[in-house]
Protein backbone atom coordinates (compact mmCIF):
# COMPACT_ATOMS: atom_id res chain seq x y z
CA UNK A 1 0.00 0.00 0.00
CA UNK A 2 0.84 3.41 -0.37
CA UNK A 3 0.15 5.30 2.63
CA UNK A 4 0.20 9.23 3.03
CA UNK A 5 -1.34 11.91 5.30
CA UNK A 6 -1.26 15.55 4.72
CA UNK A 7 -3.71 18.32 4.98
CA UNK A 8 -5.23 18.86 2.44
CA UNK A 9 -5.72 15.41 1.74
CA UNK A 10 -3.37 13.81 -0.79
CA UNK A 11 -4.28 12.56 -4.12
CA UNK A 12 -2.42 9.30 -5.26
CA UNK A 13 -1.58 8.19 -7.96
CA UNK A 14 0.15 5.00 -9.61
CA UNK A 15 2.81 4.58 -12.36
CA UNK A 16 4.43 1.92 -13.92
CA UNK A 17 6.97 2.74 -16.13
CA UNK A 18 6.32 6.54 -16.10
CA UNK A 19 2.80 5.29 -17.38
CA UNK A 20 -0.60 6.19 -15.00
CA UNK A 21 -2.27 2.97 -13.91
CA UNK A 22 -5.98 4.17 -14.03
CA UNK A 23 -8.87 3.38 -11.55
CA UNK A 24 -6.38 2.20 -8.91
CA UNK A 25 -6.06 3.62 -4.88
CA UNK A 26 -3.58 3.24 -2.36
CA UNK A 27 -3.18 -0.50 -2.50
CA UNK A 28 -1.65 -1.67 -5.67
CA UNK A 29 -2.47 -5.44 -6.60
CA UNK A 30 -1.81 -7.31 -9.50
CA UNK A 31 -3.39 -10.52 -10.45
CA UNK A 32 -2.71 -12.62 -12.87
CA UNK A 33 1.25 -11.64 -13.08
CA UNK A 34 2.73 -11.91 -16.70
CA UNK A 35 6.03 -10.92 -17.53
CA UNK A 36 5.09 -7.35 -18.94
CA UNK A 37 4.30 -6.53 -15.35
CA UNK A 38 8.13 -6.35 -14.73
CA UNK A 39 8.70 -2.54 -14.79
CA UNK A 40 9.40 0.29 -12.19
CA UNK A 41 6.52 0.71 -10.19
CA UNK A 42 5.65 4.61 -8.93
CA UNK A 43 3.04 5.82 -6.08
CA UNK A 44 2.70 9.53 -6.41
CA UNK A 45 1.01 11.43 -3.59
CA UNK A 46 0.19 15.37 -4.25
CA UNK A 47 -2.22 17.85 -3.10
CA UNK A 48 -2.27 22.33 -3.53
CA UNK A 49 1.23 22.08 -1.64
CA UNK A 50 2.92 19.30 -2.49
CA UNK A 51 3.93 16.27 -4.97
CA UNK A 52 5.91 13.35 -3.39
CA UNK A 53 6.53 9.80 -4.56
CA UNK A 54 8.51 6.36 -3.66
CA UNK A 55 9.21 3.95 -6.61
CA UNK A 56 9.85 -0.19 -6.44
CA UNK A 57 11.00 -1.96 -9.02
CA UNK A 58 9.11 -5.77 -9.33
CA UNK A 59 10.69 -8.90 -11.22
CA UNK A 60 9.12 -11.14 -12.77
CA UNK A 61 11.05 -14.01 -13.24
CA UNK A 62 8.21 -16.96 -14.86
CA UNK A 63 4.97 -16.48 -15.64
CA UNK A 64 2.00 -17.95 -13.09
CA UNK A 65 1.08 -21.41 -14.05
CA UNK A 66 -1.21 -24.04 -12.84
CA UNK A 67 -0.37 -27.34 -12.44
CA UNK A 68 -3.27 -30.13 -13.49
């Protein structure tokens, strides 16, 4: 999760790859993981005063499979 406080409130926002994830809140989940979801991963908090963000970078070695 991406957790903030500020007054105002803060807005946040998710990246991946300098791209906005849409429709998404604090908590970032990803199901289903493929190997395009390898990237740098961005949560950007702002509101009238401020912008701030922390980045993670996820690896995605194999693909999910199920075995039958």
């Amino acid at each position: 999760p991406c957790v903030v406080v500020g007054k105002p409130q803060p807005t946040i926002k998710w990246f991946k790859d300098s791209i906005e994830l849409e429709k998404i809140n604090e908590n970032l989940t990803l199901d289903y993981i493929e190997k395009t979801d390898h990237g740098l991963y961005k949560c950007q908090a702002s509101n009238e005063y401020t912008t701030t963000n922390i980045s993670t970078f996820i690896v995605v070695e194999s693909e999910l499979f199920w075995l039958t």
